[in-house]
Protein backbone atom coordinates (compact mmCIF):
# COMPACT_ATOMS: atom_id res chain seq x y z
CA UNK A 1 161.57 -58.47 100.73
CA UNK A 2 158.35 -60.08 100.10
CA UNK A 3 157.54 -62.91 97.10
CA UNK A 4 156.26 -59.86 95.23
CA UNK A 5 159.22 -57.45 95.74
CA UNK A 6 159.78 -56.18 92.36
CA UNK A 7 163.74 -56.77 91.45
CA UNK A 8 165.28 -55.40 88.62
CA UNK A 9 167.32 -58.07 86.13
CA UNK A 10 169.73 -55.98 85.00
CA UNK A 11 173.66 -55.41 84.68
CA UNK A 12 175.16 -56.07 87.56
CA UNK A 13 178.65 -54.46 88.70
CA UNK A 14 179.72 -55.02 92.48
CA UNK A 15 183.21 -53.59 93.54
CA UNK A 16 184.30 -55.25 96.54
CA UNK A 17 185.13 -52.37 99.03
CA UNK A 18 188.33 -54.07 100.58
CA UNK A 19 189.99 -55.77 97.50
CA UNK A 20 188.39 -53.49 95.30
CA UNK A 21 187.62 -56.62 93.08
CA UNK A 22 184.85 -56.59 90.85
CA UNK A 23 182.13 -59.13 90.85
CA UNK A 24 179.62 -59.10 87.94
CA UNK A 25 177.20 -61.66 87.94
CA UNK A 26 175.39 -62.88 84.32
CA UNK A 27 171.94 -64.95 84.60
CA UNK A 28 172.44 -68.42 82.84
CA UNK A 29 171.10 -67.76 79.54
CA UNK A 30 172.93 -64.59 79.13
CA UNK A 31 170.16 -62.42 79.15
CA UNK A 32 168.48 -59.61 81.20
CA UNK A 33 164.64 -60.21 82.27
CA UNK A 34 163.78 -56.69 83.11
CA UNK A 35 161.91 -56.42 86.42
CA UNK A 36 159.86 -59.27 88.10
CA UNK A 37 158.72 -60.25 91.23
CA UNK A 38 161.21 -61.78 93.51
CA UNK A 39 159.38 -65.16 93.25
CA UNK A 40 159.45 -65.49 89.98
CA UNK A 41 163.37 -64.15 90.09
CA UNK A 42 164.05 -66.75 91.94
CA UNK A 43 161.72 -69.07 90.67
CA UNK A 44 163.43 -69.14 86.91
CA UNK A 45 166.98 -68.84 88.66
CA UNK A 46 167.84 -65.83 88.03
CA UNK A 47 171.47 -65.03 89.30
CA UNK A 48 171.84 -61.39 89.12
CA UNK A 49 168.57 -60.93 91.02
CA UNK A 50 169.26 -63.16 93.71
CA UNK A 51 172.80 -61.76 94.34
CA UNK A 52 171.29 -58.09 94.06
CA UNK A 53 168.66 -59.10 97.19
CA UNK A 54 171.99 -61.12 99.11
CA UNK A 55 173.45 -57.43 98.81
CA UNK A 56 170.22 -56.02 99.80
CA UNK A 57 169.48 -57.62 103.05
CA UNK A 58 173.58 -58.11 104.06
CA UNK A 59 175.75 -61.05 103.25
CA UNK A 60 176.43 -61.07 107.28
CA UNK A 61 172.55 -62.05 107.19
CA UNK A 62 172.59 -64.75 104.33
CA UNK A 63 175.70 -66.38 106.29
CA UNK A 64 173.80 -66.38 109.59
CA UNK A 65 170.27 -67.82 108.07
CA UNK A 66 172.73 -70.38 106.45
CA UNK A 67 174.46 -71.23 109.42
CA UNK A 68 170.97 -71.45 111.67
CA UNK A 69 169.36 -73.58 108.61
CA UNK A 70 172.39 -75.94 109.00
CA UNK A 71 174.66 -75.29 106.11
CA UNK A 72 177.34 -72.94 106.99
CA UNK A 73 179.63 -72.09 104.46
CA UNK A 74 182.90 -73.45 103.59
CA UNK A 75 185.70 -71.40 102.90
CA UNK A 76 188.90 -72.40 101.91
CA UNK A 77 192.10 -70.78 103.59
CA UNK A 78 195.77 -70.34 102.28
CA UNK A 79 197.30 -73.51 103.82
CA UNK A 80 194.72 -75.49 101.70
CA UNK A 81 192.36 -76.69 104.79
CA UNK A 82 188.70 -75.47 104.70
CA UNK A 83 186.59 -73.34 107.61
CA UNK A 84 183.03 -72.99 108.32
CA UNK A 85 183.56 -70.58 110.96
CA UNK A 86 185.02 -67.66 109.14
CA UNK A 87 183.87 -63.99 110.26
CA UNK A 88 180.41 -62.90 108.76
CA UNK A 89 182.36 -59.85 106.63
CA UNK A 90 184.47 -62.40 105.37
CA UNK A 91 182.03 -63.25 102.59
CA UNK A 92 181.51 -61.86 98.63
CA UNK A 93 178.43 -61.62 96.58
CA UNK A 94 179.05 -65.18 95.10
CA UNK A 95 177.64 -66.73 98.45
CA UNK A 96 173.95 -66.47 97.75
CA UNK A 97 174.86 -68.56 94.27
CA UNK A 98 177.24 -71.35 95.79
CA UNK A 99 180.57 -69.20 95.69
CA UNK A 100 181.17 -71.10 98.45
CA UNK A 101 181.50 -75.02 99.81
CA UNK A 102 178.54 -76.52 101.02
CA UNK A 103 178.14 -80.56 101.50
CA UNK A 104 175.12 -82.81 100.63
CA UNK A 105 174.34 -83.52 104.05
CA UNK A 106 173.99 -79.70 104.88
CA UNK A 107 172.01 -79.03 101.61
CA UNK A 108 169.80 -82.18 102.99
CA UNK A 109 169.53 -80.43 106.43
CA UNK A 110 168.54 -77.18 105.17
CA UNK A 111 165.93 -79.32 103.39
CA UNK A 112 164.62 -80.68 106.52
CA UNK A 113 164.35 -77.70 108.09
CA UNK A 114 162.16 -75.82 105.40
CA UNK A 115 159.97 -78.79 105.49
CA UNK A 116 159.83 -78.94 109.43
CA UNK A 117 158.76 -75.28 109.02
CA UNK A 118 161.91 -73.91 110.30
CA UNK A 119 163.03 -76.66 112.88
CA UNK A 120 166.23 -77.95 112.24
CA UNK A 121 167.51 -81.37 113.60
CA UNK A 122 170.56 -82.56 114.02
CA UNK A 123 171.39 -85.45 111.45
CA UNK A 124 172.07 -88.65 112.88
CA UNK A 125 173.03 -91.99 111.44
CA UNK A 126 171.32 -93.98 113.80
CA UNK A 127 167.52 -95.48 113.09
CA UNK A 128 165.01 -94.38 115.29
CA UNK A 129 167.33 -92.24 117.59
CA UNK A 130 165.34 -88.75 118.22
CA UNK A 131 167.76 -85.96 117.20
CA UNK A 132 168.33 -82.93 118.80
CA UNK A 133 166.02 -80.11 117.15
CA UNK A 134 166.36 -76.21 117.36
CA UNK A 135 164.28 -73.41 115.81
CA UNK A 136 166.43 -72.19 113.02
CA UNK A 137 163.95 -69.69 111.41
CA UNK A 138 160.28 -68.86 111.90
CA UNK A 139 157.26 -71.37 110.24
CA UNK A 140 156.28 -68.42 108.49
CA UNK A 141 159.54 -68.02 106.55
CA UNK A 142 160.00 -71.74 106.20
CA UNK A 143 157.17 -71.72 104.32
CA UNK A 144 157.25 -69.12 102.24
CA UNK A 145 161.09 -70.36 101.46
CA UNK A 146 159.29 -73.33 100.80
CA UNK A 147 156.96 -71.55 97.91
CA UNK A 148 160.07 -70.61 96.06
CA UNK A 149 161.37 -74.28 95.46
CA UNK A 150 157.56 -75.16 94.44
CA UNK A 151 157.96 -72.52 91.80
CA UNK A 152 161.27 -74.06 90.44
CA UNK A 153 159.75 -76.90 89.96
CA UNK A 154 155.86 -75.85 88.65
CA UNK A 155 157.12 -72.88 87.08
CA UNK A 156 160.35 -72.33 86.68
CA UNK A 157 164.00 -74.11 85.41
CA UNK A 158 163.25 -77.27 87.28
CA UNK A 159 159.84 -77.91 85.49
CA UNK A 160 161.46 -80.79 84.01
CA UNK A 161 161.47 -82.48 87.66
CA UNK A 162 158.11 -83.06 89.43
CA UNK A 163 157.98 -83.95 93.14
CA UNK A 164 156.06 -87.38 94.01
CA UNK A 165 154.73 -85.80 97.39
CA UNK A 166 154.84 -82.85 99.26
CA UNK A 167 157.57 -81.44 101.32
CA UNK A 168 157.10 -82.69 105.12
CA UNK A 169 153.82 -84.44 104.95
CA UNK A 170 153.28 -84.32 108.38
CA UNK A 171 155.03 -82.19 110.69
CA UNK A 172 156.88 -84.88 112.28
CA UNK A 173 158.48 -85.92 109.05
CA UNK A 174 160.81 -84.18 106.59
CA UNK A 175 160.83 -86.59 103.48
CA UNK A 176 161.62 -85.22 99.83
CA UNK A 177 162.10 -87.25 96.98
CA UNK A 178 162.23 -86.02 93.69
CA UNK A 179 162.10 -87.69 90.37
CA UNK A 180 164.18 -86.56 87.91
CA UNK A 181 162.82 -86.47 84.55
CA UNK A 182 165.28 -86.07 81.17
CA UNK A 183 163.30 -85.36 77.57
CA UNK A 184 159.96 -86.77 80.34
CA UNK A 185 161.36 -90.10 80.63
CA UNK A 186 162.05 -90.77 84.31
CA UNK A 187 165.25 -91.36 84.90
CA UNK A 188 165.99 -92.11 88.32
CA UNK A 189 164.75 -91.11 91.87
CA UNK A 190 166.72 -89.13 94.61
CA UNK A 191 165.92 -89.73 97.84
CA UNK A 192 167.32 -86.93 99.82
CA UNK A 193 166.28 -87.19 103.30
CA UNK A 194 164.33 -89.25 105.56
CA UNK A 195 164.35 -87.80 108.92
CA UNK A 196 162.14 -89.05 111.91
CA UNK A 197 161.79 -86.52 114.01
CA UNK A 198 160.22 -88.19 116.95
């Protein structure tokens, strides 16, 4: 898939092939877009899109790019305790739209990682310590992750939020704030992470 990969917005059925349970995803407005280009899919949130590319590149895959980014997913087992380890066929088509647990500080690491163009560090709580840092993805998909979230926010459903400075300034530093803006009265600011990385 590329950012112009046209993807059809239509009815989605998915029948799960073990449990034979069927999965049909709706966009949030109800509606059916007809075909766009995966950016702007995913730039207006489009659900049934974005689960239709999860099924086309493998859920295995999206749970392994999570887990590299730093977010694997939670699942939650019958005696009521929670794994992130779970086998990679484990997973439904509700992953790629938070089907599944995910805390802030992982969201915040994936974050960090787009904006240090695919590096991921470790969080720590300690100021000034230098965190351990592995190559999670390539700077060439980090970035063009990266273009997606600009388009939520130029383009698309989060339009109504505007950042104050670009993601990772300087390739040392992973810093996002964004202001949140409600009928374009600022509301409050959300810093999200602020991660030295040496």
């Amino acid at each position: 898939y590329t950012m112009t990969t046209p993807i059809q917005d239509s009815p989605l059925r998915y029948v799960d092939p073990g449990s034979q349970t069927v999965y049909a995803p709706q966009n949030y407005d109800g509606r059916y877009h007809g075909t766009c280009q995966l950016q702007q899919c995913m730039g207006n949130s489009l659900n049934i899109p974005a689960v239709k590319v999860e099924l086309g590149v493998g859920g295995s895959n999206v749970v392994q790019m999570a887990r590299a980014m730093g977010a694997p997913p939670w699942q939650q087992q019958p005696n009521g305790s929670f794994t992130d380890n779970d086998p990679l066929n484990s997973f439904g088509p509700s992953l790629t739209l938070g089907g599944y647990g995910e805390t802030p500080l992982q969201m915040a690491t994936v974050a960090g990682t787009i904006g240090n163009d695919g590096v991921r560090a470790h969080p720590t709580l300690l100021k000034g310590a230098d965190p351990q840092t592995v190559r999670a993805t390539s700077a060439a998909v980090a970035r063009t992750i990266k273009s997606y979230m600009r388009t939520v926010v130029t383009d698309g459903t989060g339009a109504n939020t505007r950042m104050v400075r670009d993601i990772a300034p300087g390739a040392a530093h992973a810093d996002i704030e964004i202001v949140v803006q409600i009928d374009g009265e600022s509301r409050g600011q959300v810093d999200l992470l602020d991660r030295r990385l040496g």
